[in-house]
PDB file of N, CA and C in Angstrom:
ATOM      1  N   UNK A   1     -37.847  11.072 112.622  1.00  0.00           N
ATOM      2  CA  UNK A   1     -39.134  11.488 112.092  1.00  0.00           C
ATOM      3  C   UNK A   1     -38.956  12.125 110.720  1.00  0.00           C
ATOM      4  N   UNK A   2     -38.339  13.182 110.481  1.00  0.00           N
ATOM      5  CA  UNK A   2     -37.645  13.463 109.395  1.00  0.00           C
ATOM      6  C   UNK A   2     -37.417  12.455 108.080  1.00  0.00           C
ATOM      7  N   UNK A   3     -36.371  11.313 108.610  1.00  0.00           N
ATOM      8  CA  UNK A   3     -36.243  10.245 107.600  1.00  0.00           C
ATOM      9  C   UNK A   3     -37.514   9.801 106.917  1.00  0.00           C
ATOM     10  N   UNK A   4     -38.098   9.439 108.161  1.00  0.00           N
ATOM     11  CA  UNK A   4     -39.998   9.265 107.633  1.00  0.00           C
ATOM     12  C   UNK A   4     -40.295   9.780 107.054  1.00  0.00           C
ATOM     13  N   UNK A   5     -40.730  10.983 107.010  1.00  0.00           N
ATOM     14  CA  UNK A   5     -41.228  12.189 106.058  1.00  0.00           C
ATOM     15  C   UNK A   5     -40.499  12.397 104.809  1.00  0.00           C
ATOM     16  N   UNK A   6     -39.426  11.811 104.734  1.00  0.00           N
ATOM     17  CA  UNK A   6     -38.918  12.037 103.516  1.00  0.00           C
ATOM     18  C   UNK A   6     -39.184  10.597 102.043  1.00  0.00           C
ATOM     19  N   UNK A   7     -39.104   9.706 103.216  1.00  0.00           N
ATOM     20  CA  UNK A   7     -39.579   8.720 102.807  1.00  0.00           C
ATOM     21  C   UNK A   7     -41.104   8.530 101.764  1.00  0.00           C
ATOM     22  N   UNK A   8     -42.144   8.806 102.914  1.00  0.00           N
ATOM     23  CA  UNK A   8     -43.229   9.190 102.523  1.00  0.00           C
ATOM     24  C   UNK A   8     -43.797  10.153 101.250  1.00  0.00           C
ATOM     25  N   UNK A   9     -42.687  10.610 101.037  1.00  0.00           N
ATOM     26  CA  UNK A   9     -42.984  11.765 100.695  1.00  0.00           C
ATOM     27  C   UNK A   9     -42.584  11.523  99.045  1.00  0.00           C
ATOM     28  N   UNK A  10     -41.423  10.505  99.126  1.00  0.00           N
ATOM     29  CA  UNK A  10     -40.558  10.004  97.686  1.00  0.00           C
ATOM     30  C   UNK A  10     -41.991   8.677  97.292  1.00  0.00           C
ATOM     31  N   UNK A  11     -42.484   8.033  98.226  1.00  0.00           N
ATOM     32  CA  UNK A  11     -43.411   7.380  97.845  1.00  0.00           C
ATOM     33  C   UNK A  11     -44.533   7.911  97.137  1.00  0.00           C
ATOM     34  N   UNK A  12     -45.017   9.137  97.383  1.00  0.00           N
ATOM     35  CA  UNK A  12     -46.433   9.337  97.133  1.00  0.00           C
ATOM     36  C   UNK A  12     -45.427   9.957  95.677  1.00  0.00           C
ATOM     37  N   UNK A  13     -44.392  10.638  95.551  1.00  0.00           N
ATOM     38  CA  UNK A  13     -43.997  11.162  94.103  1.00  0.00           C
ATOM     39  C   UNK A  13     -43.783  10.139  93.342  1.00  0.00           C
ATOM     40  N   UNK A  14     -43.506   8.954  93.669  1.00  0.00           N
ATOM     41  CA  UNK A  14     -43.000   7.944  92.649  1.00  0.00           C
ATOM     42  C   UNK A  14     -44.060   6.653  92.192  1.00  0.00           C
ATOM     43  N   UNK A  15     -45.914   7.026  92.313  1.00  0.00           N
ATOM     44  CA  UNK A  15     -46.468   5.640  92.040  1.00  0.00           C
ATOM     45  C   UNK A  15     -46.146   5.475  90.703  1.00  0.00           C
ATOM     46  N   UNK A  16     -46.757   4.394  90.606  1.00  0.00           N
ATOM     47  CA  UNK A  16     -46.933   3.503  89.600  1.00  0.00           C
ATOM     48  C   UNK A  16     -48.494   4.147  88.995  1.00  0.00           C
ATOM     49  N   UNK A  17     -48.340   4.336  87.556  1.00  0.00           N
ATOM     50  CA  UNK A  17     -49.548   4.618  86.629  1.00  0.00           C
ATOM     51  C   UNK A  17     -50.330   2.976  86.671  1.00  0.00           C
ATOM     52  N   UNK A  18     -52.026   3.438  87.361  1.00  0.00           N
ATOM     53  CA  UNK A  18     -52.906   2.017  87.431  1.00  0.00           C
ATOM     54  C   UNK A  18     -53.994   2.853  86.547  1.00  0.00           C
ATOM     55  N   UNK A  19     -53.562   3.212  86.056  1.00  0.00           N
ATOM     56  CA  UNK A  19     -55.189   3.654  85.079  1.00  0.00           C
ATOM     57  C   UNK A  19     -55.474   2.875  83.534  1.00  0.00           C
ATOM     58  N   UNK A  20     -54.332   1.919  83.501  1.00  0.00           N
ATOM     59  CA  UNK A  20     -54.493   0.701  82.273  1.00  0.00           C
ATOM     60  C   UNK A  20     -55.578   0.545  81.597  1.00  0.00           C
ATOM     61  N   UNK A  21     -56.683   0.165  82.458  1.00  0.00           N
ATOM     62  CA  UNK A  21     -58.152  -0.054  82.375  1.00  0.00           C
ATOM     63  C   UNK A  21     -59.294   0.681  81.762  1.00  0.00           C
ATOM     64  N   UNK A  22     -59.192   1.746  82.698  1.00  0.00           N
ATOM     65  CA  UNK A  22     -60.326   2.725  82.745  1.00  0.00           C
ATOM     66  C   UNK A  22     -61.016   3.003  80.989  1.00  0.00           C
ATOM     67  N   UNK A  23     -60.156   3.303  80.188  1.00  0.00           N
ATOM     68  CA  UNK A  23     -61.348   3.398  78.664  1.00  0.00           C
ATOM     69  C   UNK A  23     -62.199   1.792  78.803  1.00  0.00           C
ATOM     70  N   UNK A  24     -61.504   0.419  78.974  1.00  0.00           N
ATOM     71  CA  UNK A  24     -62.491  -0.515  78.665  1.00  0.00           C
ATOM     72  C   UNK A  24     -63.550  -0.749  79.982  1.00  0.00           C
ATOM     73  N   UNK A  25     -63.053  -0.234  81.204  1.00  0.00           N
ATOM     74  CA  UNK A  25     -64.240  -0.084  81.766  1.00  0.00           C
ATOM     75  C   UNK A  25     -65.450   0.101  81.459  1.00  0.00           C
ATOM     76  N   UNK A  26     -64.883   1.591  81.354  1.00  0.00           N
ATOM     77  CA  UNK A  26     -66.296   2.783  80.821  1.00  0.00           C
ATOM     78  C   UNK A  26     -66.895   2.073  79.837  1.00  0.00           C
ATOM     79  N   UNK A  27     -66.368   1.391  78.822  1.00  0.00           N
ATOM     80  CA  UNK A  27     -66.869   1.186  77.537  1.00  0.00           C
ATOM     81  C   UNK A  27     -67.800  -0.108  78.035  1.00  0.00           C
ATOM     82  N   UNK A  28     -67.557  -0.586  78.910  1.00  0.00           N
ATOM     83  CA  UNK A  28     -68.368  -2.118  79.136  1.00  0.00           C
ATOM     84  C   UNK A  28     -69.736  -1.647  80.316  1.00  0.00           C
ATOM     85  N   UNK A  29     -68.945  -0.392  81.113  1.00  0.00           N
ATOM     86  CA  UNK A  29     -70.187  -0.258  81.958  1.00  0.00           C
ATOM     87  C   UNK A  29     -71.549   0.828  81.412  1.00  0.00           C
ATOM     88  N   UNK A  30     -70.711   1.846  80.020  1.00  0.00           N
ATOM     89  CA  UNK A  30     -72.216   2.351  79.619  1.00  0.00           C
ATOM     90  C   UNK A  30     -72.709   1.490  78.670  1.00  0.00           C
ATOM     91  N   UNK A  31     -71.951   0.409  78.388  1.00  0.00           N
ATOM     92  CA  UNK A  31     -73.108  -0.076  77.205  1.00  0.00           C
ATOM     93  C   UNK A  31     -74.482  -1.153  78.091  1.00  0.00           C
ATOM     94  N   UNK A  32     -74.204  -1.411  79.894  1.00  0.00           N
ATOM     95  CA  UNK A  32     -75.501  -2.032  80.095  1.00  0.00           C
ATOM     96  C   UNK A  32     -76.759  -0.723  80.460  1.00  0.00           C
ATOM     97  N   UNK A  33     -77.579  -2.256  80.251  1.00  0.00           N
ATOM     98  CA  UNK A  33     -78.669  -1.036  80.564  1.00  0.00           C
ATOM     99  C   UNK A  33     -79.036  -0.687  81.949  1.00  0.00           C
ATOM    100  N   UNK A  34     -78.932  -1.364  82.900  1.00  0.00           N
ATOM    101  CA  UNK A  34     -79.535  -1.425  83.749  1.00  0.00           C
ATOM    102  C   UNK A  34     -78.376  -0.835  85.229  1.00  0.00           C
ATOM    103  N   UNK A  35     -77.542  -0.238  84.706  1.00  0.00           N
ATOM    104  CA  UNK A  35     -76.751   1.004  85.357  1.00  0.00           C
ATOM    105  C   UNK A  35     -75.712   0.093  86.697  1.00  0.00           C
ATOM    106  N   UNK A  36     -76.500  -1.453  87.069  1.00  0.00           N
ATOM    107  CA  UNK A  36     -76.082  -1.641  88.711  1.00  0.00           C
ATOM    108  C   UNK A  36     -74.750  -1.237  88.789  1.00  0.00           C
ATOM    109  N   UNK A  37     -74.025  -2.803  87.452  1.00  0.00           N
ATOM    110  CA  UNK A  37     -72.735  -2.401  87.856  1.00  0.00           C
ATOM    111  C   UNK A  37     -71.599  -1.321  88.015  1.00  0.00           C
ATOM    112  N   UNK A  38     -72.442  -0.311  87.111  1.00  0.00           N
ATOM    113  CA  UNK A  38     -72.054   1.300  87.064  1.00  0.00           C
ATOM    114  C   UNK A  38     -71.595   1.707  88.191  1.00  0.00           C
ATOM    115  N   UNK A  39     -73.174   1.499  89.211  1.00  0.00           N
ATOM    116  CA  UNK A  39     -72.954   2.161  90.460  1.00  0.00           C
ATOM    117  C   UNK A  39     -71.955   1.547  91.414  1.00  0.00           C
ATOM    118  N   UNK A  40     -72.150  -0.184  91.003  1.00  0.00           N
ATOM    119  CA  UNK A  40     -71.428  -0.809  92.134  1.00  0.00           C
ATOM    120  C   UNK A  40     -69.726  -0.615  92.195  1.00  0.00           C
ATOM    121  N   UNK A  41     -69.317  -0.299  90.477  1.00  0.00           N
ATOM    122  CA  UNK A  41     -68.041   0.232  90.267  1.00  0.00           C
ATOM    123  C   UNK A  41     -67.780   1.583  90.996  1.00  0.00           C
ATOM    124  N   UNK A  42     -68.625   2.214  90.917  1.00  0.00           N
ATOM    125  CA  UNK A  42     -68.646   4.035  91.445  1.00  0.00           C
ATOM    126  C   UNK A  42     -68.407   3.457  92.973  1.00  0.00           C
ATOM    127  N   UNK A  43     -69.251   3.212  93.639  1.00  0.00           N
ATOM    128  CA  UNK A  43     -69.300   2.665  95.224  1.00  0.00           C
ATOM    129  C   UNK A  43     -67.765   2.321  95.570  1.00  0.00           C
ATOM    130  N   UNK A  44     -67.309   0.905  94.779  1.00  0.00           N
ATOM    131  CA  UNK A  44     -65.959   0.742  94.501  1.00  0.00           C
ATOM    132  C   UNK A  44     -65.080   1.536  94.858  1.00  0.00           C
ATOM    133  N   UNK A  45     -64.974   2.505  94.032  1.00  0.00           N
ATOM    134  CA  UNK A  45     -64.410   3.512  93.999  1.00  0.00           C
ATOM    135  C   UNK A  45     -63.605   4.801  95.150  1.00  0.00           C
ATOM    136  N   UNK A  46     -64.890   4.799  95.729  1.00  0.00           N
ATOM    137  CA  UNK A  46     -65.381   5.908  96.623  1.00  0.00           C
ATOM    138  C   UNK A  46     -64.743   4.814  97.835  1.00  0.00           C
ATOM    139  N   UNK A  47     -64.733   3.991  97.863  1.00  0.00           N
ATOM    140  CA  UNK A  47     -64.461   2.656  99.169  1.00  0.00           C
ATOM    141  C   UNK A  47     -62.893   2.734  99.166  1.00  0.00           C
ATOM    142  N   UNK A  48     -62.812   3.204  98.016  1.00  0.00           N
ATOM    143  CA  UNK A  48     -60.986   2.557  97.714  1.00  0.00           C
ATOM    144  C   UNK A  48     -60.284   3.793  98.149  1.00  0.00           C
ATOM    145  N   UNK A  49     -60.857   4.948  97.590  1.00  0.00           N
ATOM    146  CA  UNK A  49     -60.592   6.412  97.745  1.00  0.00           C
ATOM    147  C   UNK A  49     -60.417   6.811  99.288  1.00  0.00           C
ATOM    148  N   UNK A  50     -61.104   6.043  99.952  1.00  0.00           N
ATOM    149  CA  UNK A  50     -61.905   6.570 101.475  1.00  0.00           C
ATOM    150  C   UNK A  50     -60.423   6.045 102.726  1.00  0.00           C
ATOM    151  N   UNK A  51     -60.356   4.836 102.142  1.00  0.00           N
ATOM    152  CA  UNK A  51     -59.250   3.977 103.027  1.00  0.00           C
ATOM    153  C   UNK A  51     -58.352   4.198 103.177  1.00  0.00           C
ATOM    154  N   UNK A  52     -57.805   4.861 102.294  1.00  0.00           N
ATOM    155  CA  UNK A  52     -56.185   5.013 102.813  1.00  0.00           C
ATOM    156  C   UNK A  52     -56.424   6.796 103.923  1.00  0.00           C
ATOM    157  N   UNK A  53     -57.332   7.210 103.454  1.00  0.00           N
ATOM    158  CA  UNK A  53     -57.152   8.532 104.339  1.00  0.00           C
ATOM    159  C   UNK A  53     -57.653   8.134 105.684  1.00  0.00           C
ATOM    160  N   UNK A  54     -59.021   7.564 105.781  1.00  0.00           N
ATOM    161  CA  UNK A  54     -59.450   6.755 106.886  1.00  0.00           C
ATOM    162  C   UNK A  54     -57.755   6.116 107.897  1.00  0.00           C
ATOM    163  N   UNK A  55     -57.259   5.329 107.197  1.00  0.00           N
ATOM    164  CA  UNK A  55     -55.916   4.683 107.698  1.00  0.00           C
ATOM    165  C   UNK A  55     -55.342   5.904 108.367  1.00  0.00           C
ATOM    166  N   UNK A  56     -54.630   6.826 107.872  1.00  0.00           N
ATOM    167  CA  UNK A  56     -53.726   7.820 107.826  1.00  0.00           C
ATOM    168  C   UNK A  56     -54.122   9.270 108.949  1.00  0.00           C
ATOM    169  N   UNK A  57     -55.588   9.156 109.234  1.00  0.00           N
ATOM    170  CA  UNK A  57     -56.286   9.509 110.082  1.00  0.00           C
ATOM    171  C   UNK A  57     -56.151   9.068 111.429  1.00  0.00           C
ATOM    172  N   UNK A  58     -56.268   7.501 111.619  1.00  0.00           N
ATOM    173  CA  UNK A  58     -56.189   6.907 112.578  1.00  0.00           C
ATOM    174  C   UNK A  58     -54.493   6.799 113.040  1.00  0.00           C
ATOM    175  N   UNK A  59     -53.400   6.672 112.139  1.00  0.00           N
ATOM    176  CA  UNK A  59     -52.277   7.006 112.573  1.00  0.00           C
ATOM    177  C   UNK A  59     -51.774   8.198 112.988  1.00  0.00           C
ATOM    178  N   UNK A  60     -52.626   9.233 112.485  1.00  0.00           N
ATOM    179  CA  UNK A  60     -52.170  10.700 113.098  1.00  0.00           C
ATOM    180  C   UNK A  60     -52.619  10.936 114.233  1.00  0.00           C
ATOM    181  N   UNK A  61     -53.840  10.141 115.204  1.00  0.00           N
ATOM    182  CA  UNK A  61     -54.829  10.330 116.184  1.00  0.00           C
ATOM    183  C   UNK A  61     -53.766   9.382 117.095  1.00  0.00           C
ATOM    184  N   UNK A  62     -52.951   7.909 116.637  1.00  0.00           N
ATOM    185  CA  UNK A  62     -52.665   7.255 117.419  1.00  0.00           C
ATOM    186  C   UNK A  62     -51.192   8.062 117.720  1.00  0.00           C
ATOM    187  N   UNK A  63     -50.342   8.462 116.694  1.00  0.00           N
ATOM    188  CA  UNK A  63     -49.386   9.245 117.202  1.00  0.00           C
ATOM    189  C   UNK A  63     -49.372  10.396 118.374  1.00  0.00           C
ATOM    190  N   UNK A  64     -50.504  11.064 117.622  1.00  0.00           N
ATOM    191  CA  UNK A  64     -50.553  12.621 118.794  1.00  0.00           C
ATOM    192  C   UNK A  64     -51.069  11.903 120.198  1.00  0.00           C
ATOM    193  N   UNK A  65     -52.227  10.844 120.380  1.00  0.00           N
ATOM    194  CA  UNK A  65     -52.126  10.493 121.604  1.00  0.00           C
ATOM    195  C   UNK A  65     -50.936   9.566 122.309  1.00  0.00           C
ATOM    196  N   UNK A  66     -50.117   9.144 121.504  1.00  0.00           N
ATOM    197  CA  UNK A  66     -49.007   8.593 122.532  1.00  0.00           C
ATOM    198  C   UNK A  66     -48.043   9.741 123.065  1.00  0.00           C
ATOM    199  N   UNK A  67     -48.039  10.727 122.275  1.00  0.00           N
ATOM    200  CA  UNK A  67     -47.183  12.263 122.413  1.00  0.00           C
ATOM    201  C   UNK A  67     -47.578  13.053 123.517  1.00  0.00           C
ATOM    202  N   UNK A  68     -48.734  12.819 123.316  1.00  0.00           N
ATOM    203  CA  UNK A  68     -49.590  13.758 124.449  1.00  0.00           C
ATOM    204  C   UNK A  68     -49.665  11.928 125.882  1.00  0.00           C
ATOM    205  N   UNK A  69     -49.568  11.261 125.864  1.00  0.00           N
ATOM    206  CA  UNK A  69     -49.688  10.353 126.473  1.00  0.00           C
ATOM    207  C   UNK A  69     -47.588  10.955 127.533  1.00  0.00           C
ATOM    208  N   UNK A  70     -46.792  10.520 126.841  1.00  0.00           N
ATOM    209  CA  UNK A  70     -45.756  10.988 126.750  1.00  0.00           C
ATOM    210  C   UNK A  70     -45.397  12.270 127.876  1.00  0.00           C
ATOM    211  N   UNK A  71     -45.593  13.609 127.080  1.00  0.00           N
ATOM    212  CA  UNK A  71     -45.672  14.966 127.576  1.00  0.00           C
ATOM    213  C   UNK A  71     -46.801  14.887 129.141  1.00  0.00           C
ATOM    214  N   UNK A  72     -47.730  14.325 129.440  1.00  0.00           N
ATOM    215  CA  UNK A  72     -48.275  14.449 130.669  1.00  0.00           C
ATOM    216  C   UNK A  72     -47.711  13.222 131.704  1.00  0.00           C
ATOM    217  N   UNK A  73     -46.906  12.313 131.516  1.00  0.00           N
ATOM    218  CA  UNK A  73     -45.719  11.346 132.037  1.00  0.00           C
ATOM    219  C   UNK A  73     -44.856  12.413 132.424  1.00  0.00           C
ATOM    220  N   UNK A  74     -44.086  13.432 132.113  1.00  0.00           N
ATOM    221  CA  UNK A  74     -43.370  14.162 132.346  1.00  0.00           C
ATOM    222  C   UNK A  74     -43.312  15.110 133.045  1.00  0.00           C
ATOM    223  N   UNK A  75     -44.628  15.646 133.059  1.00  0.00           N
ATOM    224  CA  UNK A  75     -45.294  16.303 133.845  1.00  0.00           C
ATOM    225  C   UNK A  75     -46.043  16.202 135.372  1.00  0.00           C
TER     226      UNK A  75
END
């Protein structure tokens, strides 16, 4: 478990810079007028942001119940 955690841990210190983009974004999404794709980029966003914790959630719920699945086997 340990190894894991260390692992994890060299991953989240070592991404890769993805922000390449972002000035010509901005620059293409305030010049329309009509805001959609603004929002639909923002939405985007918030979707992309959401998932990996969503994920990481559901692996911490599936771990502790096999643990606790585990510990009352023993019992």
């Amino acid at each position: 478990m340990r190894k894991i955690g260390f692992i994890l841990v060299l991953l989240f210190l070592f991404t890769a810079d993805a922000d390449a983009q972002c000035a010509m974004c901005r620059a293409v999404l305030e010049s329309e007028e009509t805001q959609n794709a603004a929002r639909g980029v923002n939405n985007g966003i918030v979707y992309l942001m959401a998932i990996p914790y969503i994920l990481m959630a559901g692996l911490g719920y599936a771990i502790y119940r096999s643990r606790r699945k585990v510990q009352e086997s023993k019992n």
